[in-house]
Protein backbone atom coordinates (compact mmCIF):
# COMPACT_ATOMS: atom_id res chain seq x y z
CA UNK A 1 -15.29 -11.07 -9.00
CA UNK A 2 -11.74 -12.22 -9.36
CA UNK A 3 -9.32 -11.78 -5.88
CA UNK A 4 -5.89 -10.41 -6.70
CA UNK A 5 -2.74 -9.52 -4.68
CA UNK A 6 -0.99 -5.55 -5.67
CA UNK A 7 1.53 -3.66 -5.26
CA UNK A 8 1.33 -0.37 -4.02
CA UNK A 9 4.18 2.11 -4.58
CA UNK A 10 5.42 4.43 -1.17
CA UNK A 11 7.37 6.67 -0.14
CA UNK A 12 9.60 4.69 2.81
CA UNK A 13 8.30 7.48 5.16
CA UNK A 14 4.25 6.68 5.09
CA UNK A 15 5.78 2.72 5.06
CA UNK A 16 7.41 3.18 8.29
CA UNK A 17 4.66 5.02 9.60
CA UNK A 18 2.39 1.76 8.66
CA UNK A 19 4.28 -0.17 10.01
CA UNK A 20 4.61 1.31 13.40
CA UNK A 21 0.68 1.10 13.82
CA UNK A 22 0.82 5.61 13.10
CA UNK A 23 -0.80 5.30 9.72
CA UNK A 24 -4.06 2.88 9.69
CA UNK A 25 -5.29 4.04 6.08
CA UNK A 26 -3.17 4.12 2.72
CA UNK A 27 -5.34 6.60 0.72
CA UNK A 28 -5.22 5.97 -3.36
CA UNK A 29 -6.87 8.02 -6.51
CA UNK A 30 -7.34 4.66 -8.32
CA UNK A 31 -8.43 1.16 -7.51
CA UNK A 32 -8.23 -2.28 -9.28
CA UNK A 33 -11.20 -3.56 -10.49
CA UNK A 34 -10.86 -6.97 -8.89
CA UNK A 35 -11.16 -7.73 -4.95
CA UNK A 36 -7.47 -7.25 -3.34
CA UNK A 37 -6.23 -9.92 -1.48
CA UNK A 38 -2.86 -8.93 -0.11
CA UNK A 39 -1.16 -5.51 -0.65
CA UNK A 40 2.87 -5.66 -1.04
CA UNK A 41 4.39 -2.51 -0.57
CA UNK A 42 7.21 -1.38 -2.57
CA UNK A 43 9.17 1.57 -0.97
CA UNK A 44 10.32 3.87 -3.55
CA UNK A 45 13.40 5.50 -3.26
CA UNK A 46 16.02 5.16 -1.82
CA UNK A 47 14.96 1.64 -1.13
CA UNK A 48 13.55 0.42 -3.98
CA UNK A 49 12.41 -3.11 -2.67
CA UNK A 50 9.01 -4.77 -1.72
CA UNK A 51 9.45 -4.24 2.47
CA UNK A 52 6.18 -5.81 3.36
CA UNK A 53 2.72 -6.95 2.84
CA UNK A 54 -0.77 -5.57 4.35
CA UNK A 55 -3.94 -7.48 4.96
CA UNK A 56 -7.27 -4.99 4.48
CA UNK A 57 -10.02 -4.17 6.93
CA UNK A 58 -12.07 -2.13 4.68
CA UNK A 59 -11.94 0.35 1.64
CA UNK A 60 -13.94 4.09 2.32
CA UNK A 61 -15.29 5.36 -0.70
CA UNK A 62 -15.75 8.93 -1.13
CA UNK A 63 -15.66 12.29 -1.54
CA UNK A 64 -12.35 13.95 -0.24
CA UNK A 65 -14.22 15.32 2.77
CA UNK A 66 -15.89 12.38 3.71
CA UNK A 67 -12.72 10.56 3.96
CA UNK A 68 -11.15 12.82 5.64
CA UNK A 69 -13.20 12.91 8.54
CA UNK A 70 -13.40 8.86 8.82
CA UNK A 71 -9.48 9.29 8.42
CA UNK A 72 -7.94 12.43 9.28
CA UNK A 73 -6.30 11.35 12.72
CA UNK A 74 -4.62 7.50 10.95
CA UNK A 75 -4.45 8.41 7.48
CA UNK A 76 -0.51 10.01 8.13
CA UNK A 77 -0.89 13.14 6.59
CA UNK A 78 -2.11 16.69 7.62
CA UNK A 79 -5.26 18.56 5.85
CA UNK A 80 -3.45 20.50 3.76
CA UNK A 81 -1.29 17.19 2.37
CA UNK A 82 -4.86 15.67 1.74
CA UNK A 83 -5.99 18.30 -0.12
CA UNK A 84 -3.33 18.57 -2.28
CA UNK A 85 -3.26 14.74 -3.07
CA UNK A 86 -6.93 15.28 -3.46
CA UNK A 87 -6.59 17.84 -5.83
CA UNK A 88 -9.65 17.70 -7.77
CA UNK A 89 -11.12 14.43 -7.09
CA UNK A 90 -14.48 13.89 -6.91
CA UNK A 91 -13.90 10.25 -5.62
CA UNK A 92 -10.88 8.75 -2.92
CA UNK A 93 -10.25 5.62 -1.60
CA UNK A 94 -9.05 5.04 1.63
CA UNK A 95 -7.77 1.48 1.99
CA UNK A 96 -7.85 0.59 6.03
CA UNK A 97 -5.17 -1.95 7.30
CA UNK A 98 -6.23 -4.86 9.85
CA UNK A 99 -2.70 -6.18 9.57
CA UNK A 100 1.00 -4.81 8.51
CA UNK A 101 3.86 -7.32 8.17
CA UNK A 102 7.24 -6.30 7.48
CA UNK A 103 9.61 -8.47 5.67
CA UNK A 104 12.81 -9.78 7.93
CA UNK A 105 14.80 -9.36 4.25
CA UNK A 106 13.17 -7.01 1.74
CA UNK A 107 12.57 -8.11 -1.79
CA UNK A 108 14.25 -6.43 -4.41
CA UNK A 109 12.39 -7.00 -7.44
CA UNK A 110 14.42 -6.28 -9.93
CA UNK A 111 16.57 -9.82 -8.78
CA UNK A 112 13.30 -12.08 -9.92
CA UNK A 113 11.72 -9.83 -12.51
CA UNK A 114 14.21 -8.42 -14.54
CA UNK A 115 11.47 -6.17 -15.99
CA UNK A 116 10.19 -4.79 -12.91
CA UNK A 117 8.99 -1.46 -13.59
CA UNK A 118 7.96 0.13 -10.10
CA UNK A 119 4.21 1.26 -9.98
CA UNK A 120 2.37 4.53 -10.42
CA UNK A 121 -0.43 3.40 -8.27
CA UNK A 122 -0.75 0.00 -8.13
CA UNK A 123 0.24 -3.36 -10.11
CA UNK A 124 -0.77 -7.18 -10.30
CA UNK A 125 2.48 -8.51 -9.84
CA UNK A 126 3.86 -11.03 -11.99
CA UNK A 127 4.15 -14.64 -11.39
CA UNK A 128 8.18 -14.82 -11.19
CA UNK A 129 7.26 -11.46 -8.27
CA UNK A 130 4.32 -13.63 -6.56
CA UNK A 131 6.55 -16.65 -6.33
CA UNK A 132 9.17 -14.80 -4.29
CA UNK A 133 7.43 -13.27 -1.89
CA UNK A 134 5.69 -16.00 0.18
CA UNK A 135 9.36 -17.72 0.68
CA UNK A 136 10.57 -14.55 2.67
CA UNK A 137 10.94 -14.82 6.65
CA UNK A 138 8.01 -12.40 8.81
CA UNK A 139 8.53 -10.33 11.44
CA UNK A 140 5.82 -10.19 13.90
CA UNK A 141 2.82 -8.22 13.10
CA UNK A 142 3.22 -4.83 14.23
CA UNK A 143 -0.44 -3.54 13.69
């Protein structure tokens, strides 16, 4: 199976709640169908730039209430918040982070991919996106 980096739209609040340690599991409705290698985050409003980049532990697969009680106390939202991202599912994914770096200088995207149209779930980012990101400066780890 091919490895692939993404990039994950959220909201700045569940970012800085990654990366302070608070949230240990992104949760998602969809996957990509290839293995993920790195996950850049791109905060949506009002930041609009790619703030940092998570390494994964594990993904849980399952049904809402499974996931919820593997996640409830790191996944950064209360039960009722679940439920309603839930909504219907059958199926969530729960994407566990061993390691969350924030970027010294956010990227804005829009500067190296004219293009960039920010993602409903996730995307494979382009090659003039990918080519940008491993020149910014790290901060220390911070999970």
């Amino acid at each position: 199976m091919i490895v692939r980096d993404i990039v994950l739209a959220i909201k700045p609040k569940y970012a800085k709640k990654i990366y302070s340690g608070e949230k240990q599991f992104e949760l998602r409705r969809k996957l990509p169908h290839s293995l993920i290698n790195h996950v850049y985050l791109y905060e949506s409003r009002p930041v609009k730039k790619i703030t940092g980049c998570l390494t994964l532990k594990q993904v849980v697969t399952g049904s809402p209430d499974k996931v919820w009680q593997i996640c409830a106390a790191t996944c950064g939202l209360d039960k009722s918040a679940f439920e309603l991202y839930c909504g219907a599912r059958q199926v969530i994914y729960a994407l566990e982070i061993s390691y969350a770096t924030k970027f010294a200088e956010p990227l804005d995207p829009y500067t190296v991919f004219p293009r960039f149209v920010p993602p409903q779930n996730f995307i494979y980012p382009p090659t003039a996106l990918v080519n940008n990101l491993p020149h910014l400066p790290l901060k220390e780890s911070l999970l």
